[in-house]
PDB file of N, CA and C in Angstrom:
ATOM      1  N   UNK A   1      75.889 -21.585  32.983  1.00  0.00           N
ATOM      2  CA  UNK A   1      77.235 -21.666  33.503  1.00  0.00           C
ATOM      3  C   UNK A   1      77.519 -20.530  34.467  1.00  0.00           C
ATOM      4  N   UNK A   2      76.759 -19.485  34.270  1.00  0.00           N
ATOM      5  CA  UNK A   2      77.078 -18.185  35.140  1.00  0.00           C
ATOM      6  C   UNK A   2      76.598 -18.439  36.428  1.00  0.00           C
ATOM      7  N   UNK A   3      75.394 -19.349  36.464  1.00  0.00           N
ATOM      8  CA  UNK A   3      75.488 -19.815  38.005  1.00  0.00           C
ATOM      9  C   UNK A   3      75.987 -20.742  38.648  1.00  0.00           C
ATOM     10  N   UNK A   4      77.235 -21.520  38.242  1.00  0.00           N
ATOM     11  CA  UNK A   4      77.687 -22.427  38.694  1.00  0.00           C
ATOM     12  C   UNK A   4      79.100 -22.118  39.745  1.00  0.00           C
ATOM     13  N   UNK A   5      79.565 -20.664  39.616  1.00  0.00           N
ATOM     14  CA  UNK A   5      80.472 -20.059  40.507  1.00  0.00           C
ATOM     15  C   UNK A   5      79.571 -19.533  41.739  1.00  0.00           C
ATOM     16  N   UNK A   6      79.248 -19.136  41.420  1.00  0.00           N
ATOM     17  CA  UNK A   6      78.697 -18.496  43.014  1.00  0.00           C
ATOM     18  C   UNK A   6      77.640 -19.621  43.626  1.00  0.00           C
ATOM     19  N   UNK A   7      76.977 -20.476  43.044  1.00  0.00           N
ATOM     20  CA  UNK A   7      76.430 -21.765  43.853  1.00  0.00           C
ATOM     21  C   UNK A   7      77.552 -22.401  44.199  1.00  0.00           C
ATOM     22  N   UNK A   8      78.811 -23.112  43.414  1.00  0.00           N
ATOM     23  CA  UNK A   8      79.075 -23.973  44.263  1.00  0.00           C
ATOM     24  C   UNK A   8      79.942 -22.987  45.444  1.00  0.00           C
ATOM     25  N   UNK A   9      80.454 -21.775  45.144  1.00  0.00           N
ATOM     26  CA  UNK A   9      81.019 -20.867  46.057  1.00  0.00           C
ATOM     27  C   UNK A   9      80.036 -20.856  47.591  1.00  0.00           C
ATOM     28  N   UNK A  10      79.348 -20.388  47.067  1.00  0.00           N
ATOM     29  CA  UNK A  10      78.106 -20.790  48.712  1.00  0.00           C
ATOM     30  C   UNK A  10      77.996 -21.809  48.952  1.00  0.00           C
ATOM     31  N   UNK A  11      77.697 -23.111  48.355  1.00  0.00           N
ATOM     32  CA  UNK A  11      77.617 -23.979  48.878  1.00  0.00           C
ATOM     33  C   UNK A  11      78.958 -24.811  49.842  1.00  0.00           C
ATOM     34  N   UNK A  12      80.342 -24.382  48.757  1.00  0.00           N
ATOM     35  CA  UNK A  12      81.031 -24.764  49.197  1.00  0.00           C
ATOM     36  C   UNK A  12      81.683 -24.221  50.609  1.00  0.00           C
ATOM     37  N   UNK A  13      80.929 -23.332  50.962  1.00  0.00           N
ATOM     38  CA  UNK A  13      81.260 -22.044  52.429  1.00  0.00           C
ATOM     39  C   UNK A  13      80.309 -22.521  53.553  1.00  0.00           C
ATOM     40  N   UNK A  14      79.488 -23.276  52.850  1.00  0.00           N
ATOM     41  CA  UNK A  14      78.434 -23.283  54.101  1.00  0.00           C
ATOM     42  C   UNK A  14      78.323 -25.040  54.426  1.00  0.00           C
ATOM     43  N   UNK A  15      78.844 -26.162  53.611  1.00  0.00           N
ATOM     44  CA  UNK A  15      78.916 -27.557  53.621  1.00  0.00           C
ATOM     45  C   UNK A  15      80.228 -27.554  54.268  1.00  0.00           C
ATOM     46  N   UNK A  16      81.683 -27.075  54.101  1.00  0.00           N
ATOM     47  CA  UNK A  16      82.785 -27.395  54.331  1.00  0.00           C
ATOM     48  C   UNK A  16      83.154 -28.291  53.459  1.00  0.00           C
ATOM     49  N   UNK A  17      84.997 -28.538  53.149  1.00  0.00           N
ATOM     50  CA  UNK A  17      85.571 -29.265  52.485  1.00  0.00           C
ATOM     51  C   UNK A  17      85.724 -30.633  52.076  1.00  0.00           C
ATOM     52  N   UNK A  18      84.953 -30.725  52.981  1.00  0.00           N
ATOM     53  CA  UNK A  18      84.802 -32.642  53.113  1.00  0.00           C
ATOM     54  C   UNK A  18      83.885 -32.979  51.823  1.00  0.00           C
ATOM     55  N   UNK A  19      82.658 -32.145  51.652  1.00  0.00           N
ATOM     56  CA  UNK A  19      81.405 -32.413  51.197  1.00  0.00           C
ATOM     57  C   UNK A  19      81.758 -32.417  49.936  1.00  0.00           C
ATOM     58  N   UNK A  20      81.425 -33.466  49.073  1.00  0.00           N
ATOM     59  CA  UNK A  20      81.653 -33.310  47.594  1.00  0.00           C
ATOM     60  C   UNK A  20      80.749 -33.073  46.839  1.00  0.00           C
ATOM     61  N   UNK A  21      80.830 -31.954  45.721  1.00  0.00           N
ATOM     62  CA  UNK A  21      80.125 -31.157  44.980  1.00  0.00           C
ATOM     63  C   UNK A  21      80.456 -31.523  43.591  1.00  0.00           C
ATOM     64  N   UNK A  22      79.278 -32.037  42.622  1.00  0.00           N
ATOM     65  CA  UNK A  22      79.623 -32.510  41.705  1.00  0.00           C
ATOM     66  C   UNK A  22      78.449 -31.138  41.024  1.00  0.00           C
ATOM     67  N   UNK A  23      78.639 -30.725  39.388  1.00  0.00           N
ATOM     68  CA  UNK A  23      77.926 -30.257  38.926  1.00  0.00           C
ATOM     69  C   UNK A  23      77.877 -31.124  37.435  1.00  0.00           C
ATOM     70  N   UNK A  24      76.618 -31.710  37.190  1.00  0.00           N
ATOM     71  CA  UNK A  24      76.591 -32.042  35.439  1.00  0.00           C
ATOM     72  C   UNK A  24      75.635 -31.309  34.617  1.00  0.00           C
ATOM     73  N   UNK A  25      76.742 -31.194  33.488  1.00  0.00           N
ATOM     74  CA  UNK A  25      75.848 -30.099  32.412  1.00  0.00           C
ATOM     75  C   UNK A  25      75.242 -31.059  31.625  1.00  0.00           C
ATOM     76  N   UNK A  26      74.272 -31.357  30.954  1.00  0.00           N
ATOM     77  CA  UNK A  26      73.043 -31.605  30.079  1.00  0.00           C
ATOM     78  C   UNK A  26      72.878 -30.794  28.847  1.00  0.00           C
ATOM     79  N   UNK A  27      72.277 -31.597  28.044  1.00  0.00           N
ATOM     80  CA  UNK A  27      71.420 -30.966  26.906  1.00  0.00           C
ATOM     81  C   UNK A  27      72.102 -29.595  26.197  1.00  0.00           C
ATOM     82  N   UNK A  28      72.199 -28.681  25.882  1.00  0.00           N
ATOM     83  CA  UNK A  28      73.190 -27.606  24.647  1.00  0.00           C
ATOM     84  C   UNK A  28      73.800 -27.155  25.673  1.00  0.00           C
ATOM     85  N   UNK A  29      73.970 -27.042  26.688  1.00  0.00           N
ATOM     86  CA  UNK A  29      74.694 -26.860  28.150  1.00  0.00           C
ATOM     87  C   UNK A  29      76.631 -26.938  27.780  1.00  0.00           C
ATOM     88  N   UNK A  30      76.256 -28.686  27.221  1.00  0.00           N
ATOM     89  CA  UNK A  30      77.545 -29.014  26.816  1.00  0.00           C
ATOM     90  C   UNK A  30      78.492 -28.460  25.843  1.00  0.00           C
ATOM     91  N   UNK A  31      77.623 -27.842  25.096  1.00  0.00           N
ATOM     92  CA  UNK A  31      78.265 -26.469  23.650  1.00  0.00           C
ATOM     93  C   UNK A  31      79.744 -25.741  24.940  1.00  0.00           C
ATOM     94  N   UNK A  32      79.047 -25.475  25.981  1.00  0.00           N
ATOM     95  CA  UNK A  32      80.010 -24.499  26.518  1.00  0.00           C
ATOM     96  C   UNK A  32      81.455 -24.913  27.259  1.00  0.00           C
ATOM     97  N   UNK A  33      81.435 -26.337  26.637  1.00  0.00           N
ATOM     98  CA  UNK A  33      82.753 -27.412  28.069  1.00  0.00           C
ATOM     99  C   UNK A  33      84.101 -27.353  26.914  1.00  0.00           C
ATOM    100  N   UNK A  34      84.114 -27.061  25.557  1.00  0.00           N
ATOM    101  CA  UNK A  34      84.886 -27.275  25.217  1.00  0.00           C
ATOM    102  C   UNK A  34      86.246 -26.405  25.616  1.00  0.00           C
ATOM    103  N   UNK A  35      87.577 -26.985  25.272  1.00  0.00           N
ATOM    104  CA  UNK A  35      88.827 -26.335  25.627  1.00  0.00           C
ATOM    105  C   UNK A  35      88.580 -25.135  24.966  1.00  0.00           C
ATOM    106  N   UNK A  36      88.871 -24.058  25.540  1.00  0.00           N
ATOM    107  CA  UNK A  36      89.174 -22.346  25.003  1.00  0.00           C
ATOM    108  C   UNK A  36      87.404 -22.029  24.663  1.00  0.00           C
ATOM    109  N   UNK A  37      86.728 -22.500  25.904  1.00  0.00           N
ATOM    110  CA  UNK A  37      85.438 -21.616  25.220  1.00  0.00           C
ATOM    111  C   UNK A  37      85.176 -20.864  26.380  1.00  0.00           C
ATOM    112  N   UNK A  38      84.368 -19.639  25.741  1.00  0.00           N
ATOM    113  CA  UNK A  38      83.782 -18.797  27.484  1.00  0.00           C
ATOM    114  C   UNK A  38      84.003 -19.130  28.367  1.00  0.00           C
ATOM    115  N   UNK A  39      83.326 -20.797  28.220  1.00  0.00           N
ATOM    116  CA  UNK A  39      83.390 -21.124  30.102  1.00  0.00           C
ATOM    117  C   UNK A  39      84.420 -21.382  30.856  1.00  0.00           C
ATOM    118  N   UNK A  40      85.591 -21.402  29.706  1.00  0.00           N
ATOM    119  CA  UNK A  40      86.490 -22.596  30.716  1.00  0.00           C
ATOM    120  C   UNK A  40      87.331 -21.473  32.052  1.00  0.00           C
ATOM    121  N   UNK A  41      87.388 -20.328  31.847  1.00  0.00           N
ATOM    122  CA  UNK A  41      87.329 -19.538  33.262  1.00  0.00           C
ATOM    123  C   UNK A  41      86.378 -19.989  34.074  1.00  0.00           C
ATOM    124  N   UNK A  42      85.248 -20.283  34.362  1.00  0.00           N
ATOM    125  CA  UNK A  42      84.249 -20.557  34.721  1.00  0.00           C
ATOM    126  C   UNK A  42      85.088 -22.045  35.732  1.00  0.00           C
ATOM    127  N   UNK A  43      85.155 -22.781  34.717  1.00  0.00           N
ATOM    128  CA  UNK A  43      85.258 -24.202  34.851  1.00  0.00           C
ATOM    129  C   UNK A  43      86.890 -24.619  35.695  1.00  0.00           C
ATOM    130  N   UNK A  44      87.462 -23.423  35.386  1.00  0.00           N
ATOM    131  CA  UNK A  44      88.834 -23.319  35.926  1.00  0.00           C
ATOM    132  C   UNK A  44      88.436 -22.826  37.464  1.00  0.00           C
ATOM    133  N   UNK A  45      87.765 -21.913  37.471  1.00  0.00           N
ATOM    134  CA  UNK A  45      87.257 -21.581  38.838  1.00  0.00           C
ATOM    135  C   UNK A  45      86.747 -22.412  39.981  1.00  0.00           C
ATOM    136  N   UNK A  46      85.938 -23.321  39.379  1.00  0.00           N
ATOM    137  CA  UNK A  46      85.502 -24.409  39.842  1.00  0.00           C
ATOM    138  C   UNK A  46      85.962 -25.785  40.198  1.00  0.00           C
ATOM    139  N   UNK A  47      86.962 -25.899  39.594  1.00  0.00           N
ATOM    140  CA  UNK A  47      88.219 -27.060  40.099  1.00  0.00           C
ATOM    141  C   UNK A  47      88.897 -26.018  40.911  1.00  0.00           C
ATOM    142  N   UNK A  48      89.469 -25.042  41.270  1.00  0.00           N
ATOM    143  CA  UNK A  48      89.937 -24.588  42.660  1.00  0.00           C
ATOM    144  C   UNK A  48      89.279 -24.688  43.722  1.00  0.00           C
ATOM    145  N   UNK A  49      87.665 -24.940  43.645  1.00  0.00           N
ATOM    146  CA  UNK A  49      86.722 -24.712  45.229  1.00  0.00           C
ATOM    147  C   UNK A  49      86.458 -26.416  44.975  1.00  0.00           C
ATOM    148  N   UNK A  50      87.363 -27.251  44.455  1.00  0.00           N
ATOM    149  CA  UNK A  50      87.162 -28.605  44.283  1.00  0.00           C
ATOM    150  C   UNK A  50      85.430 -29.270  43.551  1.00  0.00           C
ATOM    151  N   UNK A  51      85.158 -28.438  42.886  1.00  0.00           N
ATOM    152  CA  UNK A  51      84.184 -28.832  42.636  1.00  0.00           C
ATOM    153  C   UNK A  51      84.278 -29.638  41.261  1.00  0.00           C
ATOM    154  N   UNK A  52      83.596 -30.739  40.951  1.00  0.00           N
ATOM    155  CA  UNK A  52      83.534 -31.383  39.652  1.00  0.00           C
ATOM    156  C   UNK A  52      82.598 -31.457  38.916  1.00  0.00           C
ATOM    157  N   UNK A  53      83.050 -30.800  37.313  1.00  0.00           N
ATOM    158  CA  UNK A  53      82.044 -30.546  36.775  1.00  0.00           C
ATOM    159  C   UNK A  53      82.434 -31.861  35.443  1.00  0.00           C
ATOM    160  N   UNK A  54      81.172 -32.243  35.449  1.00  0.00           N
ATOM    161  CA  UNK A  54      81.021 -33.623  34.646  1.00  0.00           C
ATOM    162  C   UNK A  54      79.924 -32.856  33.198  1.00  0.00           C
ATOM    163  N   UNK A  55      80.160 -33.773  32.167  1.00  0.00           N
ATOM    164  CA  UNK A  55      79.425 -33.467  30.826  1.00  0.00           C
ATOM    165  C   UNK A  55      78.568 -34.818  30.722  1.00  0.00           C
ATOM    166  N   UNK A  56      77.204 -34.969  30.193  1.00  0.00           N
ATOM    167  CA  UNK A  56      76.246 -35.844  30.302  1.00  0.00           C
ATOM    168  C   UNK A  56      77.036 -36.457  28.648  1.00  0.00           C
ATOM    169  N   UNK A  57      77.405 -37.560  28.655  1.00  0.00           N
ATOM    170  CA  UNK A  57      77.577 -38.595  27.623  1.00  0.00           C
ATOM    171  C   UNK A  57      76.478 -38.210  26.512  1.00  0.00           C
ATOM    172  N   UNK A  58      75.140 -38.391  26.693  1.00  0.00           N
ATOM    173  CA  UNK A  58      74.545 -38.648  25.849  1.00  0.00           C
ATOM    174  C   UNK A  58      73.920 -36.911  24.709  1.00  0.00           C
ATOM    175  N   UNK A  59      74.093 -36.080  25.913  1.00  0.00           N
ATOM    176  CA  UNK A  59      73.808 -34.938  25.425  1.00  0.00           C
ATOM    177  C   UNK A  59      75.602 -34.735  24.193  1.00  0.00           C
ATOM    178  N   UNK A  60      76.715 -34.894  24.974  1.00  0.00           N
ATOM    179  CA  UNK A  60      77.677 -34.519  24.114  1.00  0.00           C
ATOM    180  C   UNK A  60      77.158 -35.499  22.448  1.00  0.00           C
ATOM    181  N   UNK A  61      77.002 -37.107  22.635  1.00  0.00           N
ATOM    182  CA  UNK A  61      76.739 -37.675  21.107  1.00  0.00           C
ATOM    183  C   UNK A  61      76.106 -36.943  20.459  1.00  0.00           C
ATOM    184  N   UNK A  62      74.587 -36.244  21.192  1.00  0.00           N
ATOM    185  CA  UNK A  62      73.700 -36.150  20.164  1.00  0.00           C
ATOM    186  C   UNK A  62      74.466 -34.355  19.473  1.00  0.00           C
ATOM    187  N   UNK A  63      75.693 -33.760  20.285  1.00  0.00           N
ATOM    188  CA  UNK A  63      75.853 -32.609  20.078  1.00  0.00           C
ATOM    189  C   UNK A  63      77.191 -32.645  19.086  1.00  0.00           C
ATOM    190  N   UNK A  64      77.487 -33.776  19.065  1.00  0.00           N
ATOM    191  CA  UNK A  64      78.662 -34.061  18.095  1.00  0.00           C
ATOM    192  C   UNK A  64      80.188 -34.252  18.723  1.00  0.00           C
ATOM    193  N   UNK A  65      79.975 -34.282  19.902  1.00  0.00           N
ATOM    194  CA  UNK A  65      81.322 -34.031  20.725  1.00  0.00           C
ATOM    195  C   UNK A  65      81.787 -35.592  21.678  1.00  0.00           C
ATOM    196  N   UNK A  66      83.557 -35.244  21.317  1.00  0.00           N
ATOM    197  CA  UNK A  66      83.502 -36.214  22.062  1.00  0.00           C
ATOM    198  C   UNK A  66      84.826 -36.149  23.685  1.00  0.00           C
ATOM    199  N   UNK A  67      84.720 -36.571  24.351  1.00  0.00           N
ATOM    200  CA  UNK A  67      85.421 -36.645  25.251  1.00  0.00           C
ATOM    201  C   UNK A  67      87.037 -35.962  24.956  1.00  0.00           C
ATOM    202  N   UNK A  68      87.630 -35.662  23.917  1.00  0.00           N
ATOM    203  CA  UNK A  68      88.862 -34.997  23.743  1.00  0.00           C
ATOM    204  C   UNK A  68      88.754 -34.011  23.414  1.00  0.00           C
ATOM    205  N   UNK A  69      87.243 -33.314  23.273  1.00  0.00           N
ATOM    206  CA  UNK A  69      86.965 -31.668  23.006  1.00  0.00           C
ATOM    207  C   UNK A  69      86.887 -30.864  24.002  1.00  0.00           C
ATOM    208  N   UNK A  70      86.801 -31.800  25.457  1.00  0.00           N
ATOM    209  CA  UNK A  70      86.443 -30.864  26.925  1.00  0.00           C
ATOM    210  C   UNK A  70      87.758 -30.718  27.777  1.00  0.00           C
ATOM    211  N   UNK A  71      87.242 -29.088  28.021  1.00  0.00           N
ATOM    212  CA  UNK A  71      87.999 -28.173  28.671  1.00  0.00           C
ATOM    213  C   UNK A  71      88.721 -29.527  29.677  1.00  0.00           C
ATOM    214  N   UNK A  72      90.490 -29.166  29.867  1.00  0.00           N
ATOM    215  CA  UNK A  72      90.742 -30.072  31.028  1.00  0.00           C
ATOM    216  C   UNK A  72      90.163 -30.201  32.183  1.00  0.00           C
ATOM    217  N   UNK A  73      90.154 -31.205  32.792  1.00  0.00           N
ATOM    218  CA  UNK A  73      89.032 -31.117  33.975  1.00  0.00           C
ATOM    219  C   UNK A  73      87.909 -31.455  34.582  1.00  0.00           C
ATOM    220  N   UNK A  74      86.962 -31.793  33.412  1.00  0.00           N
ATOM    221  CA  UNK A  74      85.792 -32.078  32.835  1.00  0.00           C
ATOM    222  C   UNK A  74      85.483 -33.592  32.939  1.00  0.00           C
ATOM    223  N   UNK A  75      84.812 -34.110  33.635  1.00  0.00           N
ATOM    224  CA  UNK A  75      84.708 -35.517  33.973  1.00  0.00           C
ATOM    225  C   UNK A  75      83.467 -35.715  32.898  1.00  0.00           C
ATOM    226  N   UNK A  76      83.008 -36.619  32.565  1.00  0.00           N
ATOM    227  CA  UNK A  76      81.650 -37.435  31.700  1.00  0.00           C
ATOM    228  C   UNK A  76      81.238 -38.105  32.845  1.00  0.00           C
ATOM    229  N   UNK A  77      80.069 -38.429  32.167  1.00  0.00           N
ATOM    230  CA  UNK A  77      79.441 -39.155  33.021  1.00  0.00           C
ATOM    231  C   UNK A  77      78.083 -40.137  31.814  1.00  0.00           C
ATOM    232  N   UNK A  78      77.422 -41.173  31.968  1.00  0.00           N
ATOM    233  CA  UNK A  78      77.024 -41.618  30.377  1.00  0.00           C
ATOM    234  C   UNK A  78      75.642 -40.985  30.005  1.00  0.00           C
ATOM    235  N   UNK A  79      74.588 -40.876  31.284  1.00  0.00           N
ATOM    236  CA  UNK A  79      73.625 -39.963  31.066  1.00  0.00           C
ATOM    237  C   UNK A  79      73.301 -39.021  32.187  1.00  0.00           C
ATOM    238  N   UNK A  80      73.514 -38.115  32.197  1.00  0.00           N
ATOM    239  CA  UNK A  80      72.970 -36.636  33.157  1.00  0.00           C
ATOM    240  C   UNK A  80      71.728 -37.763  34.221  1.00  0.00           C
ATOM    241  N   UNK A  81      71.113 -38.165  33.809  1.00  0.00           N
ATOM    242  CA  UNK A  81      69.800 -38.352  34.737  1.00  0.00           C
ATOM    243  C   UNK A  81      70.085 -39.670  35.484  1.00  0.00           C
ATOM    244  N   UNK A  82      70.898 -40.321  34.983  1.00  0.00           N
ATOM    245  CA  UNK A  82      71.175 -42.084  35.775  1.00  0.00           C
ATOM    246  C   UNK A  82      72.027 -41.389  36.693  1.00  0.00           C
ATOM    247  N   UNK A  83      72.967 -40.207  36.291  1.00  0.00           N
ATOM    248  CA  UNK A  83      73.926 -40.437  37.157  1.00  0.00           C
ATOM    249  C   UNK A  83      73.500 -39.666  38.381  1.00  0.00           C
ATOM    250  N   UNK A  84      72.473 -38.463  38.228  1.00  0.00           N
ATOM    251  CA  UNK A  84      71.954 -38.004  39.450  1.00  0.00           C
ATOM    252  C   UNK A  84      70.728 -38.968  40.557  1.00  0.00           C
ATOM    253  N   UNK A  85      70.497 -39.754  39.260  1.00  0.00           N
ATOM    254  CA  UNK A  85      69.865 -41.282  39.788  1.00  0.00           C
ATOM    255  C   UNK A  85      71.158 -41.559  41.074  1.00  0.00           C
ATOM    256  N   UNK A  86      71.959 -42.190  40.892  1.00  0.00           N
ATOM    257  CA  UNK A  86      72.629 -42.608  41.571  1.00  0.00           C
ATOM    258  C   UNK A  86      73.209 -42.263  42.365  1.00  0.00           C
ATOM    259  N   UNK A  87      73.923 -40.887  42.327  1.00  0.00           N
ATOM    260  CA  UNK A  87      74.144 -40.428  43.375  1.00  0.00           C
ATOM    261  C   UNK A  87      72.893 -39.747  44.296  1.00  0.00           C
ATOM    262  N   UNK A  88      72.304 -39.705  44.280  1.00  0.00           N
ATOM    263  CA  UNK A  88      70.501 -39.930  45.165  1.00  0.00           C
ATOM    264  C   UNK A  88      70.662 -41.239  45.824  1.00  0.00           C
ATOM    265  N   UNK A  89      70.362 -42.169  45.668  1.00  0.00           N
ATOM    266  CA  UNK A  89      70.594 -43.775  45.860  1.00  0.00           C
ATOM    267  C   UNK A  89      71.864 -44.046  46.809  1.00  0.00           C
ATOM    268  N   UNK A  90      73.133 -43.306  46.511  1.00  0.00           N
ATOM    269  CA  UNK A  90      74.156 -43.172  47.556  1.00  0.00           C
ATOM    270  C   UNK A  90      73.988 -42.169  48.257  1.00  0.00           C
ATOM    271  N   UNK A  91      73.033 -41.580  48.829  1.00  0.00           N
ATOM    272  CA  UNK A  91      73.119 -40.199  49.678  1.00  0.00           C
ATOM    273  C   UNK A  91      73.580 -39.001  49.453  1.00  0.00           C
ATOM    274  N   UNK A  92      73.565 -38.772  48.500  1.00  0.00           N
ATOM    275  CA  UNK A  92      73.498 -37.436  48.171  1.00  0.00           C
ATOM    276  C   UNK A  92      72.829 -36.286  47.573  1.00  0.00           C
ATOM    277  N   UNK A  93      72.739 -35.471  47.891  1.00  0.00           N
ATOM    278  CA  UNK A  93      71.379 -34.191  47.645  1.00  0.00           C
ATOM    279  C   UNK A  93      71.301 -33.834  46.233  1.00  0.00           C
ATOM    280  N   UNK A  94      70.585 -33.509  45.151  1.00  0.00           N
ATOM    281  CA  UNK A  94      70.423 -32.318  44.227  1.00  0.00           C
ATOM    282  C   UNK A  94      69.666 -31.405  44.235  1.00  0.00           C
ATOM    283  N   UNK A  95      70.487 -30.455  43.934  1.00  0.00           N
ATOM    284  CA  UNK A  95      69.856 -29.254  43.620  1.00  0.00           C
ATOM    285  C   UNK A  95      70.266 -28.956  42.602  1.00  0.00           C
ATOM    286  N   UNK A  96      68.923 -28.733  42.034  1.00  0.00           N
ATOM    287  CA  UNK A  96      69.155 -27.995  40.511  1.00  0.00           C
ATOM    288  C   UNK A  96      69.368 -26.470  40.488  1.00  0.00           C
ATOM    289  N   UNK A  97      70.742 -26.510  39.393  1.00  0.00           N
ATOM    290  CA  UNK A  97      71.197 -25.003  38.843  1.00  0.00           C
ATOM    291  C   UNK A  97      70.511 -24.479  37.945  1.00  0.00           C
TER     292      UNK A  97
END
């Protein structure tokens, strides 16, 4: 999570505002999305530079969590890997954090 401010911060300085920046967390990743945890400064930071940070569906089941435990803000998505599947398939880049 500690690199997810200053990547999308650069990225978002050097793409311009138009460009949409999605980040999804995966696998024990998701431990950190809930409301009032460490990250959600983090995550608060990151909806100001418009960036969207999504939680992988399948990592939250197997972690016990469900969609009313994440920090406001927090989009799902059903699996981390289809969905970077897809947005690949619609033109868009990843880079892994």
């Amino acid at each position: 999570m500690a690199a997810i401010l200053p990547s999308a911060t650069n990225a978002r300085a050097a793409l311009g505002p138009a460009t949409g920046i999605e980040v999804i967390i995966q696998g024990p990743g998701v431990k950190l999305l809930p409301m009032n945890s460490p990250a959600t400064e983090t995550v608060k930071s990151a909806r100001q530079l418009d960036v969207s940070i999504l939680a992988c569906g399948n990592s939250m089941r197997s972690g016990g969590m469900e969609d009313k435990d994440l920090t406001t803000g927090i989009g799902t998505g059903p699996a981390a890997t289809a969905h970077l599947a897809q947005r690949q398939w619609d033109g868009w880049a990843y880079a892994r954090l």
